[in-house]
PDB file of N, CA and C in Angstrom:
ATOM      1  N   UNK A   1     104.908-178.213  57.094  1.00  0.00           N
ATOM      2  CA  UNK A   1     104.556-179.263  56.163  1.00  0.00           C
ATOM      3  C   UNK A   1     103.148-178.997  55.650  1.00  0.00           C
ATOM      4  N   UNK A   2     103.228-179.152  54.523  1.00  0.00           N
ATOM      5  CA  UNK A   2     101.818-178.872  54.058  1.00  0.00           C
ATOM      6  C   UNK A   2     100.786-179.732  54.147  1.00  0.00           C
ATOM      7  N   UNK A   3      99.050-179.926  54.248  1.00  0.00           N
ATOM      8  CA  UNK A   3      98.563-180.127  55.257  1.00  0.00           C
ATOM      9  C   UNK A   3      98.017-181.561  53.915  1.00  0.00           C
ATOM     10  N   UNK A   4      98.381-181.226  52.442  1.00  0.00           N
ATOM     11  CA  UNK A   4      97.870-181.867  51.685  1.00  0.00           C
ATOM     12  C   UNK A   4      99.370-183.334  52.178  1.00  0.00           C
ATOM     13  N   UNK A   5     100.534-183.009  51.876  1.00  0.00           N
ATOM     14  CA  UNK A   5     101.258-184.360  53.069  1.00  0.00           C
ATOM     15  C   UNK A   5     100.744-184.988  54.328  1.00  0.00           C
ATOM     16  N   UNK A   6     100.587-184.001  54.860  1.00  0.00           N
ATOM     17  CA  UNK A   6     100.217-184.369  56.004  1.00  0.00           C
ATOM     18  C   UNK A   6      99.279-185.453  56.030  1.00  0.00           C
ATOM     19  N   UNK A   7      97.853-184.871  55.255  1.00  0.00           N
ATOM     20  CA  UNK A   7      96.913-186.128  55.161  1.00  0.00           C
ATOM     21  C   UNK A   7      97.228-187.331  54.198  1.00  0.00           C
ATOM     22  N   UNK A   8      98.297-187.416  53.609  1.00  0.00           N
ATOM     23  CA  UNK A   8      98.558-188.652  52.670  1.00  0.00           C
ATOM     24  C   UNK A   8      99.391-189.410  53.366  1.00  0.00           C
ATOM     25  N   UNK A   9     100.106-189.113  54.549  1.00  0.00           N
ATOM     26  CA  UNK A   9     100.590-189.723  55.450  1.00  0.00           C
ATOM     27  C   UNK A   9      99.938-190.748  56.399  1.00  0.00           C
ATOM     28  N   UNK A  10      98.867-189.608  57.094  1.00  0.00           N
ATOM     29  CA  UNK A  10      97.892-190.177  57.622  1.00  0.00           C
ATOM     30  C   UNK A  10      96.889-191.439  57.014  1.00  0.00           C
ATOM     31  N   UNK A  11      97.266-191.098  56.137  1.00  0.00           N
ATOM     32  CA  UNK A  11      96.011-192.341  54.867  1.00  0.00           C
ATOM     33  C   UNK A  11      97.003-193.334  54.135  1.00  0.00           C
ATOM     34  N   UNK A  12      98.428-192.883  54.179  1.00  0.00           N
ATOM     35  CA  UNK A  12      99.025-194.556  54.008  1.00  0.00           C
ATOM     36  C   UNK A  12      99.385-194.936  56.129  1.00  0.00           C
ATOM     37  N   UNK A  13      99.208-194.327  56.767  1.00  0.00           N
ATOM     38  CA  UNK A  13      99.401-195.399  58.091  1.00  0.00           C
ATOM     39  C   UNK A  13      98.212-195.913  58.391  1.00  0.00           C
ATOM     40  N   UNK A  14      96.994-195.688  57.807  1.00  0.00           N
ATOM     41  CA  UNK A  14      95.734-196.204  58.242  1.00  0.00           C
ATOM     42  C   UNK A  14      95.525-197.093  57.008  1.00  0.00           C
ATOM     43  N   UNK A  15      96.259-197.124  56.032  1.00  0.00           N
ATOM     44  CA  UNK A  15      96.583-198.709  54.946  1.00  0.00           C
ATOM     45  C   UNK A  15      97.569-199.403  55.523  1.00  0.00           C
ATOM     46  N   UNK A  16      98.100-199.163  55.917  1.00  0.00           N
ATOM     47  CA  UNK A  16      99.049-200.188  56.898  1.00  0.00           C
ATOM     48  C   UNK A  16      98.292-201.217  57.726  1.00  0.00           C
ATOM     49  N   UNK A  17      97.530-200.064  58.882  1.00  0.00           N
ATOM     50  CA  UNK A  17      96.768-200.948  59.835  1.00  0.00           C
ATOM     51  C   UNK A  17      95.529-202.116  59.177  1.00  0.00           C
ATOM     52  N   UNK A  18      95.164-202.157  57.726  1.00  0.00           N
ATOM     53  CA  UNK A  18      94.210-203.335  57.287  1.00  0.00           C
ATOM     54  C   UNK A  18      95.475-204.396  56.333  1.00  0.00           C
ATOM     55  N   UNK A  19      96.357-203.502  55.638  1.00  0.00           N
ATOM     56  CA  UNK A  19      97.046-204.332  54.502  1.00  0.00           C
ATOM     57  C   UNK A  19      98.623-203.775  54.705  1.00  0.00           C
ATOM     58  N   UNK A  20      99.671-205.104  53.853  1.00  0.00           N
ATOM     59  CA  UNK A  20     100.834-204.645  54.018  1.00  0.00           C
ATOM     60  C   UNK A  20     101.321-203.784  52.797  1.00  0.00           C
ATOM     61  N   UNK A  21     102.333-202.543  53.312  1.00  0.00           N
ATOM     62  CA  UNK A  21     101.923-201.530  52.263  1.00  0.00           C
ATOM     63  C   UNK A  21     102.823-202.083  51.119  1.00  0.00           C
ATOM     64  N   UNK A  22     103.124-201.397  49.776  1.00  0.00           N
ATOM     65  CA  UNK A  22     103.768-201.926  48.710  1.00  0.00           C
ATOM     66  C   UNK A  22     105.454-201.203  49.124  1.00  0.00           C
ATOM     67  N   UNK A  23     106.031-201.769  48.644  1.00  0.00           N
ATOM     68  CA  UNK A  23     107.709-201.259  48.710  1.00  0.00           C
ATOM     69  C   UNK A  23     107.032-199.563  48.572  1.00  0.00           C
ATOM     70  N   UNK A  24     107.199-199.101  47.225  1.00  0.00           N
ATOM     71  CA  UNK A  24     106.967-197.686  47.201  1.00  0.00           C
ATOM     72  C   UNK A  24     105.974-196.970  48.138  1.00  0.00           C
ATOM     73  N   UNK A  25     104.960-197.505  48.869  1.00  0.00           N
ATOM     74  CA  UNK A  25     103.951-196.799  49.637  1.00  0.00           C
ATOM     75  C   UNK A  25     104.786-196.631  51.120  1.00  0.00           C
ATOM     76  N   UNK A  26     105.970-197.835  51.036  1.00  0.00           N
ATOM     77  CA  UNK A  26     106.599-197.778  52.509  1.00  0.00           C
ATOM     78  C   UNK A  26     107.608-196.721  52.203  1.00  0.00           C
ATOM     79  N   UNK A  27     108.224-196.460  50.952  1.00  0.00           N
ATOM     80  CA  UNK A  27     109.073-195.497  50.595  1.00  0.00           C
ATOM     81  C   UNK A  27     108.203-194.017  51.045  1.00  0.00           C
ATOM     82  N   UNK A  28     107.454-193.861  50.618  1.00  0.00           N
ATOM     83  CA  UNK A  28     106.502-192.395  50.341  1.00  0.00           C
ATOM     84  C   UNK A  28     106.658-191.980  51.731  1.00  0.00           C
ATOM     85  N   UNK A  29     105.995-193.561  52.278  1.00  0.00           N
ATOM     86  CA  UNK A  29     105.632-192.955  54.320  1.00  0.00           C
ATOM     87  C   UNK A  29     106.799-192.657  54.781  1.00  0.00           C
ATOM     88  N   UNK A  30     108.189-193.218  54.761  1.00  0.00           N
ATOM     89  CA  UNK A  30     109.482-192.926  55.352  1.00  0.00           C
ATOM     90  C   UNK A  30     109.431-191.554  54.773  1.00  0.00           C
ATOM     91  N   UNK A  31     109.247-190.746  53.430  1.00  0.00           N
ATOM     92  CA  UNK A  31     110.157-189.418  53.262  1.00  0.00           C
ATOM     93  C   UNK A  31     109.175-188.439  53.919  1.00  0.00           C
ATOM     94  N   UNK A  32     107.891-189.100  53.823  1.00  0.00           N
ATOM     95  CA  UNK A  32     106.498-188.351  54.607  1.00  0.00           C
ATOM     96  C   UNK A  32     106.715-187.852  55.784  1.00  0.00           C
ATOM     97  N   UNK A  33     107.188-189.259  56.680  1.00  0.00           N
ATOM     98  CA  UNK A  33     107.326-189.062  58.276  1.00  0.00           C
ATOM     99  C   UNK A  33     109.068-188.234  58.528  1.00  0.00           C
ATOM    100  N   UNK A  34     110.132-188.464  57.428  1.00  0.00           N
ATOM    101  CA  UNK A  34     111.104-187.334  57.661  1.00  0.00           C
ATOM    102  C   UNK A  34     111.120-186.312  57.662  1.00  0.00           C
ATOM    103  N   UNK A  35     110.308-185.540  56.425  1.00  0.00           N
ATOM    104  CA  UNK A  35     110.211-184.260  56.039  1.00  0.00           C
ATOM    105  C   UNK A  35     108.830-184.033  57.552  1.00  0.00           C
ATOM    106  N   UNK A  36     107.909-185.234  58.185  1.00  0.00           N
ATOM    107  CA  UNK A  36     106.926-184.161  59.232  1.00  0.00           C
ATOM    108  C   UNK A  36     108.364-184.553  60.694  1.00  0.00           C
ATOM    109  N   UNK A  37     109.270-185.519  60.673  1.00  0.00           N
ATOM    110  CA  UNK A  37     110.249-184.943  61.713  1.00  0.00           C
ATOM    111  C   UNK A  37     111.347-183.655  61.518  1.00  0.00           C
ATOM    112  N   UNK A  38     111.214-183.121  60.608  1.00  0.00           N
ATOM    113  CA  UNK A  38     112.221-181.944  60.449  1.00  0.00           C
ATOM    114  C   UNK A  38     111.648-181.026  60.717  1.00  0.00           C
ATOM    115  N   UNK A  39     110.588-180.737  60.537  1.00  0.00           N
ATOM    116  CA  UNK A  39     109.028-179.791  60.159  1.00  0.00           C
ATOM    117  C   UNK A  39     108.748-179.408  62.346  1.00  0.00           C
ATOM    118  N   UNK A  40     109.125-180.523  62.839  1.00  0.00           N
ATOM    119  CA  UNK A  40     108.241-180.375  63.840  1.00  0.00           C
ATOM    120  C   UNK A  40     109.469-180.138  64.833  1.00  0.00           C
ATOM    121  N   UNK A  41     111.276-180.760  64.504  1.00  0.00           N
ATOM    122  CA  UNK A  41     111.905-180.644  65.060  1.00  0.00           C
ATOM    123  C   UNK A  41     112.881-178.962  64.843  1.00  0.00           C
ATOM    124  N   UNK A  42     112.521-178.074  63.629  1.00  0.00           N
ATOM    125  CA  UNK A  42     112.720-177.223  62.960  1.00  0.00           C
ATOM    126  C   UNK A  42     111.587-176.249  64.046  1.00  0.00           C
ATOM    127  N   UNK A  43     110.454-176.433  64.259  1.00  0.00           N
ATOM    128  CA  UNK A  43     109.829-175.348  64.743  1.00  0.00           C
ATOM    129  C   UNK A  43     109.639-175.412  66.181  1.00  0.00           C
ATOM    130  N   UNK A  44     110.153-176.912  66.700  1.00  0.00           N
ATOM    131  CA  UNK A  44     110.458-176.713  68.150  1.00  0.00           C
ATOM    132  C   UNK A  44     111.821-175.424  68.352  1.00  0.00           C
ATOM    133  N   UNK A  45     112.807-175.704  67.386  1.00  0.00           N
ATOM    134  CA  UNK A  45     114.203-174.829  67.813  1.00  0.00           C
ATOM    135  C   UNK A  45     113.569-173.596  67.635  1.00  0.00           C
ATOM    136  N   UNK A  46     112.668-173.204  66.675  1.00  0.00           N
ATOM    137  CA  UNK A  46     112.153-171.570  66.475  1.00  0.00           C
ATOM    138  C   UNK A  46     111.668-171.411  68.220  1.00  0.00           C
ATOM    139  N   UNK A  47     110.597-171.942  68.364  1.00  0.00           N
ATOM    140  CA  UNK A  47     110.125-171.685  69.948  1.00  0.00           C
ATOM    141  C   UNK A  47     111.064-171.687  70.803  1.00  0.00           C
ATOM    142  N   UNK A  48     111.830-172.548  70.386  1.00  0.00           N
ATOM    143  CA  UNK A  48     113.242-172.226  72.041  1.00  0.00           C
ATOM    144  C   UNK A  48     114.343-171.172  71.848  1.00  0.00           C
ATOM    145  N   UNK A  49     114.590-170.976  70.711  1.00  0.00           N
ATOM    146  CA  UNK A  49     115.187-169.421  70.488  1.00  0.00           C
ATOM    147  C   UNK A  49     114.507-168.176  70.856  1.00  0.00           C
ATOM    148  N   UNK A  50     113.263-168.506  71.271  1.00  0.00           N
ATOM    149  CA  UNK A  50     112.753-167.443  71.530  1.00  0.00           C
ATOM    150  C   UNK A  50     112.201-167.573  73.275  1.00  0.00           C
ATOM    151  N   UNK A  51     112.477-168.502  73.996  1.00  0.00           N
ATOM    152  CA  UNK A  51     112.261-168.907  75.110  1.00  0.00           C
ATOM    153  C   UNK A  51     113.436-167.996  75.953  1.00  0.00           C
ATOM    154  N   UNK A  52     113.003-167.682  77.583  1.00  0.00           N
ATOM    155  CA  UNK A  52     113.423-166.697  78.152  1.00  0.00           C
ATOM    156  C   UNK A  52     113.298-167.874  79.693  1.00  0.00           C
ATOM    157  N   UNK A  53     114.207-168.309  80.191  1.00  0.00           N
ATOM    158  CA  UNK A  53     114.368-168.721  81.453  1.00  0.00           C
ATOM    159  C   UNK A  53     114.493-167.843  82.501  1.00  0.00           C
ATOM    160  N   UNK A  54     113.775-167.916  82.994  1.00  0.00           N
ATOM    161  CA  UNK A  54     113.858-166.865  84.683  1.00  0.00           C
ATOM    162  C   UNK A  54     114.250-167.629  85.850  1.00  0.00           C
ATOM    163  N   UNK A  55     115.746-167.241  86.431  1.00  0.00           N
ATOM    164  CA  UNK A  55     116.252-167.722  87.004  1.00  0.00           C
ATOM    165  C   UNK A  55     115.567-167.547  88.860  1.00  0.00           C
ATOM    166  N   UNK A  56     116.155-168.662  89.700  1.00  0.00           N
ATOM    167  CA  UNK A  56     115.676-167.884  90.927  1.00  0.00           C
ATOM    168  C   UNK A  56     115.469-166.966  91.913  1.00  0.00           C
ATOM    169  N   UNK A  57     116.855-165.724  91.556  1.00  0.00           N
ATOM    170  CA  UNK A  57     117.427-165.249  91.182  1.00  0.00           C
ATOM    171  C   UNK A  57     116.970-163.730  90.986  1.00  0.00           C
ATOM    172  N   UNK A  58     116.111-164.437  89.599  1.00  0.00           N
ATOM    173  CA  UNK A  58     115.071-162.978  89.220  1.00  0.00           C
ATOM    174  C   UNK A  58     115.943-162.663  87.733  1.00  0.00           C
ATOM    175  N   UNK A  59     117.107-162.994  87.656  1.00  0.00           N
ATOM    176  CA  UNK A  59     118.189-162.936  86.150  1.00  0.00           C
ATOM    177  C   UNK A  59     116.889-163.699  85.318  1.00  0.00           C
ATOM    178  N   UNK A  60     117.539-162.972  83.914  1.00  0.00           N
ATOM    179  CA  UNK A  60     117.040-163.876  83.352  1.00  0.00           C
ATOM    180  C   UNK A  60     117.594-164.137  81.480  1.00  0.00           C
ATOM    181  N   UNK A  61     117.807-165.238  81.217  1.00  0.00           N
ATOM    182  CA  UNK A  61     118.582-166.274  80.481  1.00  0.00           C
ATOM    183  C   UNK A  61     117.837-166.531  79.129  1.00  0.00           C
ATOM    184  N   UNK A  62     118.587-166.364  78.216  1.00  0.00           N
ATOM    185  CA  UNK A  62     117.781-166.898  76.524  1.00  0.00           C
ATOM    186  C   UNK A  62     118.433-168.704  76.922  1.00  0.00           C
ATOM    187  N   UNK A  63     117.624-169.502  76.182  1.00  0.00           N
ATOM    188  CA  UNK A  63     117.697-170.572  75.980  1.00  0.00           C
ATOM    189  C   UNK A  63     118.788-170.721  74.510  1.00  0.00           C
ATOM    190  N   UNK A  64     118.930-170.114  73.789  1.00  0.00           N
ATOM    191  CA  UNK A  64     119.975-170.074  72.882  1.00  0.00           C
ATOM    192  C   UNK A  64     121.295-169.708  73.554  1.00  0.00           C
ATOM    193  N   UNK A  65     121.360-168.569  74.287  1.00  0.00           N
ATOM    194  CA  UNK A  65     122.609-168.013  74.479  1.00  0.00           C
ATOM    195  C   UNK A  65     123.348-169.366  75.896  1.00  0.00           C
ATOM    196  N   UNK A  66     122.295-169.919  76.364  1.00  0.00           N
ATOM    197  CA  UNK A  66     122.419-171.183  77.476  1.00  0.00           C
ATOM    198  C   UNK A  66     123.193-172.292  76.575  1.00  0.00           C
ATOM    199  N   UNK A  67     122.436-172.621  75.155  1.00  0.00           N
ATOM    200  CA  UNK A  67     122.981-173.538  74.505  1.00  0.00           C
ATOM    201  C   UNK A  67     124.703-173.535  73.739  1.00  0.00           C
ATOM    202  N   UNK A  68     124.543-172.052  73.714  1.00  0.00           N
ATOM    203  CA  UNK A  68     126.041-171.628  72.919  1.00  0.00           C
ATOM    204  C   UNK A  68     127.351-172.125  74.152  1.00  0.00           C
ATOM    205  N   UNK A  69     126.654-171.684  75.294  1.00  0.00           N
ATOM    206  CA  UNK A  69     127.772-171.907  76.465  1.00  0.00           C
ATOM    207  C   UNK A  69     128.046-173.129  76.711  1.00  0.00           C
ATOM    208  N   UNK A  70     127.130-173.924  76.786  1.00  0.00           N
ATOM    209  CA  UNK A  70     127.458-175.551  76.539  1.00  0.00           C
ATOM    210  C   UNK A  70     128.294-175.883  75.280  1.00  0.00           C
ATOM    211  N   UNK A  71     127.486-175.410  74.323  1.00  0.00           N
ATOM    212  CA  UNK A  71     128.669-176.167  73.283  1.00  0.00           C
ATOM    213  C   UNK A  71     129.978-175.481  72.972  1.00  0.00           C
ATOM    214  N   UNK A  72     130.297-174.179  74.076  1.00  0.00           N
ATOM    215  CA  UNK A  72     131.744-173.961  73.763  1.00  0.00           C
ATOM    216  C   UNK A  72     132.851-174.807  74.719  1.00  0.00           C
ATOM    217  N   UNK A  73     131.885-175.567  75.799  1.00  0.00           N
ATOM    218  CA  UNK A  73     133.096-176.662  76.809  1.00  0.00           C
ATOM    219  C   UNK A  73     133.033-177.824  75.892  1.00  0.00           C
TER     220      UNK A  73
END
């Protein structure tokens, strides 16, 4: 997310906390705060595709190829 959203986000929730915002300013913050939950839930999955579980064992497991096996039961 780009960092110029980012801070217009930040600056309508800190108009919130003195005044109530206008219909459209509450619109802006909802697509604001979706597009920074996709943004943040999008680059958690990058990091866990690339995550490596080490079993006790000493094996050791991708966190993707863990997830595929679950969702084939």
């Amino acid at each position: 997310m780009e960092r110029k959203k980012l801070d217009r986000l930040s600056e309508l929730t800190a108009i919130a906390r003195t005044r109530e915002l206008t219909d459209d300013e509450k619109r802006e913050r909802e697509e604001l705060r979706n597009e920074y939950r996709a943004a943040v839930v999008g680059s958690l999955m990058g990091s866990l595709e690339h995550t490596t579980i080490v079993n006790p064992d000493g094996t050791r497991e991708k966190v993707s190829d863990r997830r595929r096996e679950k969702s084939k039961k």
